[in-house]
PDB file of N, CA and C in Angstrom:
ATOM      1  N   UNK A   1      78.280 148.674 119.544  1.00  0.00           N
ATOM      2  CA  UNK A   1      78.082 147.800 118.408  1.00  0.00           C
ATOM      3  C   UNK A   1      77.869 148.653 117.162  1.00  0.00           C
ATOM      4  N   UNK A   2      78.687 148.221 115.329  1.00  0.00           N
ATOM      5  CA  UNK A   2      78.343 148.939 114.857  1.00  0.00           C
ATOM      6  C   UNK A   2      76.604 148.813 114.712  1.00  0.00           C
ATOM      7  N   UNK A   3      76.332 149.918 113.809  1.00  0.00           N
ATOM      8  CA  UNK A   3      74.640 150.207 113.674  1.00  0.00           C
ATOM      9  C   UNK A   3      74.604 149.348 112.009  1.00  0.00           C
ATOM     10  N   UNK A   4      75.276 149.001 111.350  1.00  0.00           N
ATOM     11  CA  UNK A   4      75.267 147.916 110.176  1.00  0.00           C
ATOM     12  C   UNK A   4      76.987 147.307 109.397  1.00  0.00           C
ATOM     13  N   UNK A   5      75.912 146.961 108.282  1.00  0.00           N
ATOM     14  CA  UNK A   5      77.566 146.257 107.414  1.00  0.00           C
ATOM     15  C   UNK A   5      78.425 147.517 107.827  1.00  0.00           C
ATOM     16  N   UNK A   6      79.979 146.965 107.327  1.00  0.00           N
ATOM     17  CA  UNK A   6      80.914 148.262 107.131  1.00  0.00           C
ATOM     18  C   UNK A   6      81.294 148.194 105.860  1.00  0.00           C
ATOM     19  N   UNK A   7      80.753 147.580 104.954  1.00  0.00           N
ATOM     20  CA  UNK A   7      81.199 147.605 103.287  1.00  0.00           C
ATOM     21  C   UNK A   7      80.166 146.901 102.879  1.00  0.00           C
ATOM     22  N   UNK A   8      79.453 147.075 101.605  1.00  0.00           N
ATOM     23  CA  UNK A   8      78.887 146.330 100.328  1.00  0.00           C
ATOM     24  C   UNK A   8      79.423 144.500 100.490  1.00  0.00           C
ATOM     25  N   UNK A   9      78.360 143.967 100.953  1.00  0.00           N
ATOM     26  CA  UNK A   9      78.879 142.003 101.038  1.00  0.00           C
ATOM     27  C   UNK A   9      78.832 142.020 102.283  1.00  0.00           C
ATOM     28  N   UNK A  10      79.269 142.773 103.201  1.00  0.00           N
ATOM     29  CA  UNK A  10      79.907 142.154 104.821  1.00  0.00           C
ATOM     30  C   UNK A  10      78.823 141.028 105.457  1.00  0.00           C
ATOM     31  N   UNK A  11      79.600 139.926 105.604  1.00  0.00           N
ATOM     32  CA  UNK A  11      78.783 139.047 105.667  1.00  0.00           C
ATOM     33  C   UNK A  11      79.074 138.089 107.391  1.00  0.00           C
ATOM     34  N   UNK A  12      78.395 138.233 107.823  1.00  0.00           N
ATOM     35  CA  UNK A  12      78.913 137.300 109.237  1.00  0.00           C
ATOM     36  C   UNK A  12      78.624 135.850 109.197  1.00  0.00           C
ATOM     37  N   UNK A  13      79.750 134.870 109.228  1.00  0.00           N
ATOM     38  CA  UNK A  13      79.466 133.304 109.507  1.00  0.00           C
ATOM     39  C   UNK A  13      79.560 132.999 111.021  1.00  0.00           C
ATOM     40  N   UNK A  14      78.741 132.083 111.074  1.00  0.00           N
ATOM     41  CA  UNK A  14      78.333 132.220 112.822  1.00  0.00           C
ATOM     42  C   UNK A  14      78.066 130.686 113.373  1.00  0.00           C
ATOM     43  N   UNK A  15      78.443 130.028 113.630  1.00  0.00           N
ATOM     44  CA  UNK A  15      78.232 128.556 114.058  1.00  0.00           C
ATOM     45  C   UNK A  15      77.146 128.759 114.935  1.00  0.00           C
ATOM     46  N   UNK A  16      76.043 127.359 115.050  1.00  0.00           N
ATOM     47  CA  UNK A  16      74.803 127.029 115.806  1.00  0.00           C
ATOM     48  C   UNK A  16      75.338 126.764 116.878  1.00  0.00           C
ATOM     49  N   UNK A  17      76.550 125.835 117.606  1.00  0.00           N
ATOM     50  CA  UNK A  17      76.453 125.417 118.900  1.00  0.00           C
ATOM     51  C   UNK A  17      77.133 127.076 119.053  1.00  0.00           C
ATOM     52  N   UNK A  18      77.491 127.199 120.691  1.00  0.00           N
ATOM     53  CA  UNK A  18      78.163 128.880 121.547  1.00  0.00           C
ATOM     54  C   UNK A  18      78.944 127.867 121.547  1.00  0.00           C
ATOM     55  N   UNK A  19      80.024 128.943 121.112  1.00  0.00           N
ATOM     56  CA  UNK A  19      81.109 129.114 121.913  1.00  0.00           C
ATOM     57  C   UNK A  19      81.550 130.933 122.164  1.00  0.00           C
ATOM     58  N   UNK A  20      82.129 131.493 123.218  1.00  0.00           N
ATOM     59  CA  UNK A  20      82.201 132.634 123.384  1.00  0.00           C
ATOM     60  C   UNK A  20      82.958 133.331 122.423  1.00  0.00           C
ATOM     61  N   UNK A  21      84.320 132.626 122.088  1.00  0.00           N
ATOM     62  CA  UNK A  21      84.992 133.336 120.993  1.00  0.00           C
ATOM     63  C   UNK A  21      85.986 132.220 120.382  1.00  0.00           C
ATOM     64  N   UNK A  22      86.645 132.688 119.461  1.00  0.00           N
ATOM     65  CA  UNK A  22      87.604 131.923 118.649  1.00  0.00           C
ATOM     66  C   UNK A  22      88.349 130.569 119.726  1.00  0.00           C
ATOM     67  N   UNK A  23      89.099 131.226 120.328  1.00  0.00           N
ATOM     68  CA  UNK A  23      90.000 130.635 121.151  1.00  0.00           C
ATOM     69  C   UNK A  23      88.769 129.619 121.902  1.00  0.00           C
ATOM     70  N   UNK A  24      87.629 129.179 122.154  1.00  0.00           N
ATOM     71  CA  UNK A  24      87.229 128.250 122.944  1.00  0.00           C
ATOM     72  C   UNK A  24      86.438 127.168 121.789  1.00  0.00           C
ATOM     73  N   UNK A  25      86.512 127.349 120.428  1.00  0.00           N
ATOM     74  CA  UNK A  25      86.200 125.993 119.898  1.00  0.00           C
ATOM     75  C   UNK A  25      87.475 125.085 120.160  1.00  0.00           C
ATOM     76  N   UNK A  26      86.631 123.972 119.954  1.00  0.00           N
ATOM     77  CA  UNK A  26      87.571 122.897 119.499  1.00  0.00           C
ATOM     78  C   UNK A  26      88.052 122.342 118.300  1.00  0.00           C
ATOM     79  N   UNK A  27      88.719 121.167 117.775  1.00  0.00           N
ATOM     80  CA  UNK A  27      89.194 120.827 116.627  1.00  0.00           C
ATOM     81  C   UNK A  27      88.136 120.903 115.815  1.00  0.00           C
ATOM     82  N   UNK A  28      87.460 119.749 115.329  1.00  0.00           N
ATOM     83  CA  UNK A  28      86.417 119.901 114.732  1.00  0.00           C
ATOM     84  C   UNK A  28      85.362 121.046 114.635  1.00  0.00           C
ATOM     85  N   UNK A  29      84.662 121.649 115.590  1.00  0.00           N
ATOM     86  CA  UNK A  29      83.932 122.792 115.134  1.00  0.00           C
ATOM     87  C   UNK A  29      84.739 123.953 114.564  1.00  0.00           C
ATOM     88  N   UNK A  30      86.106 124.373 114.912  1.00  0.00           N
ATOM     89  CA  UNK A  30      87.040 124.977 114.288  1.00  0.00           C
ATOM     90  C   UNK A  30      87.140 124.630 112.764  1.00  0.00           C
ATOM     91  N   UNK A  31      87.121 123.470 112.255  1.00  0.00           N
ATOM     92  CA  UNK A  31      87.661 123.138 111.310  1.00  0.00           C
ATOM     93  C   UNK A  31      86.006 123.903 110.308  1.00  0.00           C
ATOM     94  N   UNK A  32      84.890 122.785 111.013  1.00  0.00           N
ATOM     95  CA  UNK A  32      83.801 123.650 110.259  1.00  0.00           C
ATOM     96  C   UNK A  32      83.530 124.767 109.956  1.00  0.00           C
ATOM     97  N   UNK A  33      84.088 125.643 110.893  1.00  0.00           N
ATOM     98  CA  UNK A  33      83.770 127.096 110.823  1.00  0.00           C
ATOM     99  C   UNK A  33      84.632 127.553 109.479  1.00  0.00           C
ATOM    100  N   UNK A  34      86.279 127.068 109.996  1.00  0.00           N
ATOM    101  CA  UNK A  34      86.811 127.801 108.680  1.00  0.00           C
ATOM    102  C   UNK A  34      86.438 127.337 107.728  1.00  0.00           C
ATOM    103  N   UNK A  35      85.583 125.867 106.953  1.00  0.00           N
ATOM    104  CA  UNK A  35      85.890 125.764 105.923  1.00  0.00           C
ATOM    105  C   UNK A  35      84.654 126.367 105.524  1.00  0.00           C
ATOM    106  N   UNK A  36      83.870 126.970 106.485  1.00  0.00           N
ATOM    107  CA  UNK A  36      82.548 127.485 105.725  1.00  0.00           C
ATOM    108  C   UNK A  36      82.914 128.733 105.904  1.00  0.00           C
ATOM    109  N   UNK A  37      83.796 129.621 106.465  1.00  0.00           N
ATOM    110  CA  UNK A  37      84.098 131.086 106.120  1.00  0.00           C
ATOM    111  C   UNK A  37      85.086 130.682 104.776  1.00  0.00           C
ATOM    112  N   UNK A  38      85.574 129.720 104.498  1.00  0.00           N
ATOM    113  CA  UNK A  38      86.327 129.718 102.909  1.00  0.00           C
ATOM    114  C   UNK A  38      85.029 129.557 101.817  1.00  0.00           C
ATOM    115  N   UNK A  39      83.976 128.979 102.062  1.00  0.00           N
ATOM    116  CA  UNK A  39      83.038 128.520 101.313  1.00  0.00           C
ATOM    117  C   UNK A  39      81.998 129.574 100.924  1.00  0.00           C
ATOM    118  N   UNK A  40      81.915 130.562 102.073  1.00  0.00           N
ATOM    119  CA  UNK A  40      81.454 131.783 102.044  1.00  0.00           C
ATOM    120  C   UNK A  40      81.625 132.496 101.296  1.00  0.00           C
ATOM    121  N   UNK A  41      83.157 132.967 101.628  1.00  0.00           N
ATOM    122  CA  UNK A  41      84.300 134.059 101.303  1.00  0.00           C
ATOM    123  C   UNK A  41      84.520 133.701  99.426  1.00  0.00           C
ATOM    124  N   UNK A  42      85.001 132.688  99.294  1.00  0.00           N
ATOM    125  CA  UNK A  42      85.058 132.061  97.666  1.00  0.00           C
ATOM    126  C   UNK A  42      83.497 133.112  96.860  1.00  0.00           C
ATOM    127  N   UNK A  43      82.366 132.324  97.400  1.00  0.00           N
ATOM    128  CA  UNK A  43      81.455 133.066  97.181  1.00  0.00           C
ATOM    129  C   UNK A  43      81.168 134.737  96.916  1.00  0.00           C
ATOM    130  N   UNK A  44      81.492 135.375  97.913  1.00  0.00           N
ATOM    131  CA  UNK A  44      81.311 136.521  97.912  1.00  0.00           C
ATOM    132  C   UNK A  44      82.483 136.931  96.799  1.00  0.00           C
ATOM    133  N   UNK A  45      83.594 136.812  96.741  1.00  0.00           N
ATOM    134  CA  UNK A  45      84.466 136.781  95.712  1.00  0.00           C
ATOM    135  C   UNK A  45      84.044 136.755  94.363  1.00  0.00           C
ATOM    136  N   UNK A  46      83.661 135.644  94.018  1.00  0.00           N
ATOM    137  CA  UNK A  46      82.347 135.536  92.824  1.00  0.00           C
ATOM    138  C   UNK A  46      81.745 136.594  92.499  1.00  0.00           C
ATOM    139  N   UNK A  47      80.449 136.772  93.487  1.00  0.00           N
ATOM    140  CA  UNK A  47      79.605 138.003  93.267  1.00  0.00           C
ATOM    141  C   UNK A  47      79.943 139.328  93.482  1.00  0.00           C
ATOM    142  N   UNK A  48      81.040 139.641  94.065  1.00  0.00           N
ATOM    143  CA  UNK A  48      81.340 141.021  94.000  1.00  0.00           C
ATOM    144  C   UNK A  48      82.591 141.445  93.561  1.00  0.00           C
ATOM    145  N   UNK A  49      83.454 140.585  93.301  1.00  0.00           N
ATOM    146  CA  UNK A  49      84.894 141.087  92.013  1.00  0.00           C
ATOM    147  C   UNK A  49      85.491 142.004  92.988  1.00  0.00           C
ATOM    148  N   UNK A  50      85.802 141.945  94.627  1.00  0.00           N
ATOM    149  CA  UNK A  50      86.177 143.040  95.436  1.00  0.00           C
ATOM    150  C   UNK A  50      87.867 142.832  94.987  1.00  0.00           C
ATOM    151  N   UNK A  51      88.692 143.801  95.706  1.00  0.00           N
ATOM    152  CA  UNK A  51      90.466 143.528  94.980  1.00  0.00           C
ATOM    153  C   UNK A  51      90.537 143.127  96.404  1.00  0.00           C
ATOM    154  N   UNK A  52      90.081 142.908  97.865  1.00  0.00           N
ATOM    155  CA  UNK A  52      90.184 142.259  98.511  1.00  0.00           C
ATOM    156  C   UNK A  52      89.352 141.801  99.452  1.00  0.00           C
ATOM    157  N   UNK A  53      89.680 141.271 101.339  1.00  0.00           N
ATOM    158  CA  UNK A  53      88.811 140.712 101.604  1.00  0.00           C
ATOM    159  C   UNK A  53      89.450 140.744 103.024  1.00  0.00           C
ATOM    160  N   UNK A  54      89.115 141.064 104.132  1.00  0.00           N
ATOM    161  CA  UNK A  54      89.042 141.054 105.184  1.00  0.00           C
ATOM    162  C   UNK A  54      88.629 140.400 106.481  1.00  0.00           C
ATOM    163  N   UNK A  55      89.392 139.300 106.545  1.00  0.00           N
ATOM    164  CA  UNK A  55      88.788 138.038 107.555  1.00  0.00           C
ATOM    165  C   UNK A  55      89.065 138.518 109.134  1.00  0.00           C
ATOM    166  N   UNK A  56      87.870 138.833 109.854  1.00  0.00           N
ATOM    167  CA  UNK A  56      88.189 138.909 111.217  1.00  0.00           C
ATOM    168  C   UNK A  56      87.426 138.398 112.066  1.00  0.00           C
ATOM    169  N   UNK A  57      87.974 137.873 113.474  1.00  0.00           N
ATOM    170  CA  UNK A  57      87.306 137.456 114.048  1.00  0.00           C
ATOM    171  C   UNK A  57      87.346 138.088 115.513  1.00  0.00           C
ATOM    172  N   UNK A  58      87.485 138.924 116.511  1.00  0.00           N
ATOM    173  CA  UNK A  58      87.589 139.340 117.584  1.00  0.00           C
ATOM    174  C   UNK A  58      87.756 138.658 119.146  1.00  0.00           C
ATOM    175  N   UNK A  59      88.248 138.735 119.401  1.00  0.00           N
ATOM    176  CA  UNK A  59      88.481 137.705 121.128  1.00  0.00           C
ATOM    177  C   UNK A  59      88.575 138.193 122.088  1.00  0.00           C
ATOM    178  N   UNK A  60      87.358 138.704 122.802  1.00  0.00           N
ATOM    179  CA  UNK A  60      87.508 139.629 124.033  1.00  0.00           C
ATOM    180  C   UNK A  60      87.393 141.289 123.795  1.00  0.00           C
ATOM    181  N   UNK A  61      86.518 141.814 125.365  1.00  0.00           N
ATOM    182  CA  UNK A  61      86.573 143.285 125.022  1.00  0.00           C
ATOM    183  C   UNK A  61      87.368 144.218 124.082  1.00  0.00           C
ATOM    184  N   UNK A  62      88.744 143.850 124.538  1.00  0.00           N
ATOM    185  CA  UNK A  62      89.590 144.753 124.426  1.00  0.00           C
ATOM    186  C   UNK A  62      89.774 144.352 123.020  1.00  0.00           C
ATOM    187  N   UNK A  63      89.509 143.813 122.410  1.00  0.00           N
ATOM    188  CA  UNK A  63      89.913 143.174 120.838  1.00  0.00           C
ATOM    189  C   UNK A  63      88.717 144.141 119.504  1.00  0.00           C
ATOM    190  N   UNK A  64      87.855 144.506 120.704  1.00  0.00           N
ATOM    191  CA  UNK A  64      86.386 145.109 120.381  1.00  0.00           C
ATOM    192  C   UNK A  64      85.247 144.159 120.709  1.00  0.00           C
ATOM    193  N   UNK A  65      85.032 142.852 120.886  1.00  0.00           N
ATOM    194  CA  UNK A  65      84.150 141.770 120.692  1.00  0.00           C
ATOM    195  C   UNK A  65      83.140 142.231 121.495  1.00  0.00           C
ATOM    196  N   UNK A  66      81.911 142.700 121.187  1.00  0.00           N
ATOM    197  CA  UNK A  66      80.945 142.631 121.520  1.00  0.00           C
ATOM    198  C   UNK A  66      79.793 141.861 121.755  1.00  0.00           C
ATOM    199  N   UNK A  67      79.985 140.986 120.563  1.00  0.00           N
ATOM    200  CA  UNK A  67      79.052 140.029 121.180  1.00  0.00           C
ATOM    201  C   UNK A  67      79.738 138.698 121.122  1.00  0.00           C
ATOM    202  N   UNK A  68      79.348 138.239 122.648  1.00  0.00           N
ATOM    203  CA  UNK A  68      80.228 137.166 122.848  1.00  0.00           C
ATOM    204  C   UNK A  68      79.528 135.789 122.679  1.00  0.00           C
ATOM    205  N   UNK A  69      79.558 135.855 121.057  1.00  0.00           N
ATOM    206  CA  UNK A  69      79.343 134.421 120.809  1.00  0.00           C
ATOM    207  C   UNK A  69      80.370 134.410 119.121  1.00  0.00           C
ATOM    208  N   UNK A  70      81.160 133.123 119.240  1.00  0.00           N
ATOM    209  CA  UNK A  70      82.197 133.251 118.057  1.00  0.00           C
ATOM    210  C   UNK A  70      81.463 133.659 116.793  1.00  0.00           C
ATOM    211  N   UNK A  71      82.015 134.495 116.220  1.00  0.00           N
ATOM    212  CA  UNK A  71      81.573 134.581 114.420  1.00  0.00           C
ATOM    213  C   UNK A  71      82.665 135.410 114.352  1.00  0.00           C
ATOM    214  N   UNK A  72      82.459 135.265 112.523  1.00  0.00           N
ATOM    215  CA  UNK A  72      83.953 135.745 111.899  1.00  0.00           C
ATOM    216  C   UNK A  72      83.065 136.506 110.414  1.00  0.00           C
ATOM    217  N   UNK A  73      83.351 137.853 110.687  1.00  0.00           N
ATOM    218  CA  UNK A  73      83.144 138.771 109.733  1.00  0.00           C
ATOM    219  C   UNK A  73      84.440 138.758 108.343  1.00  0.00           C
ATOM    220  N   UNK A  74      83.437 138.349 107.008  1.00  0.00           N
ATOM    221  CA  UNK A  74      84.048 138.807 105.705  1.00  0.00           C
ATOM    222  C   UNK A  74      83.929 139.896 105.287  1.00  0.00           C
ATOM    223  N   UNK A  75      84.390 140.667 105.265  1.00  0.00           N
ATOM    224  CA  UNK A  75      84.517 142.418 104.988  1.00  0.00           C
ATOM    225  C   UNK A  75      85.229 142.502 103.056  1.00  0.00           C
ATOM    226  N   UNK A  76      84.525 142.463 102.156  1.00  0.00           N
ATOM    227  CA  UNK A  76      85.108 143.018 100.952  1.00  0.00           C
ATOM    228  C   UNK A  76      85.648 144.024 100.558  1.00  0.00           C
ATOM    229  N   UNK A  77      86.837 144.381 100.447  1.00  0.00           N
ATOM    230  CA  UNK A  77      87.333 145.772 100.278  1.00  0.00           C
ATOM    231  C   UNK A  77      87.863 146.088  98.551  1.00  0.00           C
ATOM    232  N   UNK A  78      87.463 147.427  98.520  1.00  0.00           N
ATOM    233  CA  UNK A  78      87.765 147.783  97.301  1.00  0.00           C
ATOM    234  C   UNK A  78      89.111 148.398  97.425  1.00  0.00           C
ATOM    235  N   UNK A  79      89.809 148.681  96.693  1.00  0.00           N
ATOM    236  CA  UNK A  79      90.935 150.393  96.657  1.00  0.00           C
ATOM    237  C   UNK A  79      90.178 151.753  96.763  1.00  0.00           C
ATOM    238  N   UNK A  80      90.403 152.600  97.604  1.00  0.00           N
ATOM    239  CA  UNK A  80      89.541 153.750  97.558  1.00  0.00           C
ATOM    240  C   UNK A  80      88.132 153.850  98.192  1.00  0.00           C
ATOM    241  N   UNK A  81      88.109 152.534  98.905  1.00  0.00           N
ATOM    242  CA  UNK A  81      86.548 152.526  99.260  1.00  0.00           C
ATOM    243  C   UNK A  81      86.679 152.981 100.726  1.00  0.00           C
ATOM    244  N   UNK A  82      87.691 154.103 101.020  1.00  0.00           N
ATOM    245  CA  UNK A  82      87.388 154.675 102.565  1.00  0.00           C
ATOM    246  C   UNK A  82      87.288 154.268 103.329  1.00  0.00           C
ATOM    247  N   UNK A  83      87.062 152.828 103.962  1.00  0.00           N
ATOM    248  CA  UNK A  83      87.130 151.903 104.934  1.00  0.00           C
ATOM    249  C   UNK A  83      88.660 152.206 105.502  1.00  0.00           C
ATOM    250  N   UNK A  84      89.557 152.627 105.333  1.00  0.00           N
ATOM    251  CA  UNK A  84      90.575 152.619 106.349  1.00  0.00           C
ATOM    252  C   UNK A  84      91.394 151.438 106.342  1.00  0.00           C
ATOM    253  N   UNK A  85      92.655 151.466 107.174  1.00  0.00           N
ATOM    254  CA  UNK A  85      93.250 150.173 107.496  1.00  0.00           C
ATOM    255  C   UNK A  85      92.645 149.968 108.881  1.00  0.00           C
ATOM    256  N   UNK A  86      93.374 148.271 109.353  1.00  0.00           N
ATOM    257  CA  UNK A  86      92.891 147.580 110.144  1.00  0.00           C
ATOM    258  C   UNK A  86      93.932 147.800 111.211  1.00  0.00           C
ATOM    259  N   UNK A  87      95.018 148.326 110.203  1.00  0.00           N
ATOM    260  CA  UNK A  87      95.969 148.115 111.588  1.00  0.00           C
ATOM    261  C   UNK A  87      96.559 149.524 111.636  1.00  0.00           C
ATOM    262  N   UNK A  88      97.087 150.154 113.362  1.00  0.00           N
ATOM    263  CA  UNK A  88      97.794 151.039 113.766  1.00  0.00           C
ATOM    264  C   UNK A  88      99.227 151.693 112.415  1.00  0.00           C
ATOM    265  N   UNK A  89      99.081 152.915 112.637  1.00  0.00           N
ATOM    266  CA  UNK A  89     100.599 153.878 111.662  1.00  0.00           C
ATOM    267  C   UNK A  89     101.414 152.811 112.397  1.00  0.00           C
ATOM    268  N   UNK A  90     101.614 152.644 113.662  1.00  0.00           N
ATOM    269  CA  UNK A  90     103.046 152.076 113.518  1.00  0.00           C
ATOM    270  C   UNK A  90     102.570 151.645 115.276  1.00  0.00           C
ATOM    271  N   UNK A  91     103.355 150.574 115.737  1.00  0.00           N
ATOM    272  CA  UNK A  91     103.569 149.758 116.637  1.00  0.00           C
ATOM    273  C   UNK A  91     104.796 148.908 117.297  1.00  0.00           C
ATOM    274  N   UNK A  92     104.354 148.704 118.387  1.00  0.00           N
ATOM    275  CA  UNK A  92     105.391 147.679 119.195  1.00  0.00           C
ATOM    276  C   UNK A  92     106.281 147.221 118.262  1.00  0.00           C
ATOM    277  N   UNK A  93     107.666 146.738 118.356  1.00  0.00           N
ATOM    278  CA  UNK A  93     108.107 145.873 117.538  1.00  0.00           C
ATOM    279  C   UNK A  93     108.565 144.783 118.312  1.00  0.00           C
ATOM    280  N   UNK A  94     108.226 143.281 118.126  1.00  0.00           N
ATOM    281  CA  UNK A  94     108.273 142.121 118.768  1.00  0.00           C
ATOM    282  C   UNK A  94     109.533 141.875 119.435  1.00  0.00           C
ATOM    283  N   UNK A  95     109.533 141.606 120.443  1.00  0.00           N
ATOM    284  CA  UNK A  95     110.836 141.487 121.161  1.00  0.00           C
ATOM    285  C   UNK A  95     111.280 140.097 121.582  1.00  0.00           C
ATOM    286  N   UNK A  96     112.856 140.154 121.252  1.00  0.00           N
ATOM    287  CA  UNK A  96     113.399 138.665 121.183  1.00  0.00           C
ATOM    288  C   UNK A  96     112.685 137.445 122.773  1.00  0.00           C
ATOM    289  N   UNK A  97     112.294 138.476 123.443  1.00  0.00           N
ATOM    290  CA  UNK A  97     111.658 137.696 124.832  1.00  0.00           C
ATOM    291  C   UNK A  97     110.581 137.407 124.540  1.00  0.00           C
ATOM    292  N   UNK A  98     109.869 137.809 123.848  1.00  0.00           N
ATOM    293  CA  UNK A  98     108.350 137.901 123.348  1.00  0.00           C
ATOM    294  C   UNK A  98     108.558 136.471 122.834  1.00  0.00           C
ATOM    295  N   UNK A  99     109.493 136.329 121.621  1.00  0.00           N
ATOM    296  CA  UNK A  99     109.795 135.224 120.630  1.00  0.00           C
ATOM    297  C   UNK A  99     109.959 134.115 121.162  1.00  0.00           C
ATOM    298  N   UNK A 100     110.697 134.190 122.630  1.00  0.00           N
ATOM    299  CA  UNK A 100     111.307 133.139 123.295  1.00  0.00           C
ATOM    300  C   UNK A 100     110.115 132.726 124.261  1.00  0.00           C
ATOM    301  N   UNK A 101     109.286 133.506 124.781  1.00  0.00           N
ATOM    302  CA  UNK A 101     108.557 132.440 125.561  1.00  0.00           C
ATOM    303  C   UNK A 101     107.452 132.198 124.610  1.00  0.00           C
ATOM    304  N   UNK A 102     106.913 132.733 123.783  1.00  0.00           N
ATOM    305  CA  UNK A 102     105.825 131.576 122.692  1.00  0.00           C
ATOM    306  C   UNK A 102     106.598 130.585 122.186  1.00  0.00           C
ATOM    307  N   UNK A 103     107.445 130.673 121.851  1.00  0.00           N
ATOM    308  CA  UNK A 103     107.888 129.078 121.268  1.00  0.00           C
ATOM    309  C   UNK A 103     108.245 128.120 122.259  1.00  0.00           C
ATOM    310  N   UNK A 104     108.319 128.605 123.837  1.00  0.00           N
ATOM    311  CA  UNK A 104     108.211 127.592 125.098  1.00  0.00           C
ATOM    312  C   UNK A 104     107.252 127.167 125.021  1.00  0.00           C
ATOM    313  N   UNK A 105     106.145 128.092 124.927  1.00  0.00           N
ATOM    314  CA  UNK A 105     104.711 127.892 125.174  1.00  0.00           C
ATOM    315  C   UNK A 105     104.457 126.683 123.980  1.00  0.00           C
ATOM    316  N   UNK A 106     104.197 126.839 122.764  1.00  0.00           N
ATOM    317  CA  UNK A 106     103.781 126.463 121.811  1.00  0.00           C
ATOM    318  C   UNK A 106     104.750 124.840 121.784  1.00  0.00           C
ATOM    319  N   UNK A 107     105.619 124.947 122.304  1.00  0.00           N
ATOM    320  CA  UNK A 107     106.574 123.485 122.515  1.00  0.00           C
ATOM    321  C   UNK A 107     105.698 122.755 123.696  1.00  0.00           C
ATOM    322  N   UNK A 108     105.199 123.338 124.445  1.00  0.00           N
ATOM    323  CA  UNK A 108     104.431 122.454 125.123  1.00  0.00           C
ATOM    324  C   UNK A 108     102.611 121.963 124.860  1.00  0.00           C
ATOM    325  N   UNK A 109     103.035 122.396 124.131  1.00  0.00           N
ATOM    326  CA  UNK A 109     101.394 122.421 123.054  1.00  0.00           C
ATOM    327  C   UNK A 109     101.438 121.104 122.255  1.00  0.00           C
ATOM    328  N   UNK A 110     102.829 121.168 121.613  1.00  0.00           N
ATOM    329  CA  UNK A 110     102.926 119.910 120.733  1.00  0.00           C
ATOM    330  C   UNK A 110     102.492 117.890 120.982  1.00  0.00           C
ATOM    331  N   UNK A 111     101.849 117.771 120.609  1.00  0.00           N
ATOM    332  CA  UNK A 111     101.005 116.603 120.489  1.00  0.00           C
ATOM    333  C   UNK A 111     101.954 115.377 120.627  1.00  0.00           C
TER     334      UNK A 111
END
């Protein structure tokens, strides 16, 4: 776990009922969460004039998630403020099979 913030603002929104991570709310508590990480985030925007802003939320070990109860870290980033990127020099590139079974998947999702 880190030992504190990782930037000036970092702010964690955290819902009262558990759920373990992102993927196990439902509609409604989903909906609350984001509109209070927008309600947050707007905020912190305000008070700290950052040039950006870093929404994450983690899902499982391997994602890093340590503690397994959902929250979603606002991270303010400056230019130059040494924080690093979020993502890998370079990676996988998505493959047309990849493409083809999420949109099976996600077709059977549809309401």
């Amino acid at each position: 776990m880190s030992p504190g913030p990782a930037a000036v603002g970092h702010t964690l929104v955290v819902p009262k009922s558990h759920y373990g991570d992102f993927f196990d709310l439902p509609g409604p508590p989903l909906a609350s969460l984001m509109q209070a990480v927008s309600t947050v985030g707007a905020a912190l925007r305000a008070v700290l004039r950052p040039d950006g802003m870093n929404v994450i939320s983690s899902a499982g070990a391997a994602a890093t998630q340590t503690v397994f109860h959902v929250h979603v870290h606002l991270v303010p980033r400056w230019h130059g403020d040494g924080f690093g990127g979020i993502w890998p020099a370079s990676g996988p590139t998505v493959s047309g099979d990849v493409a083809v079974r999420l949109r099976r998947e996600l077709r059977t999702r549809e309401p």
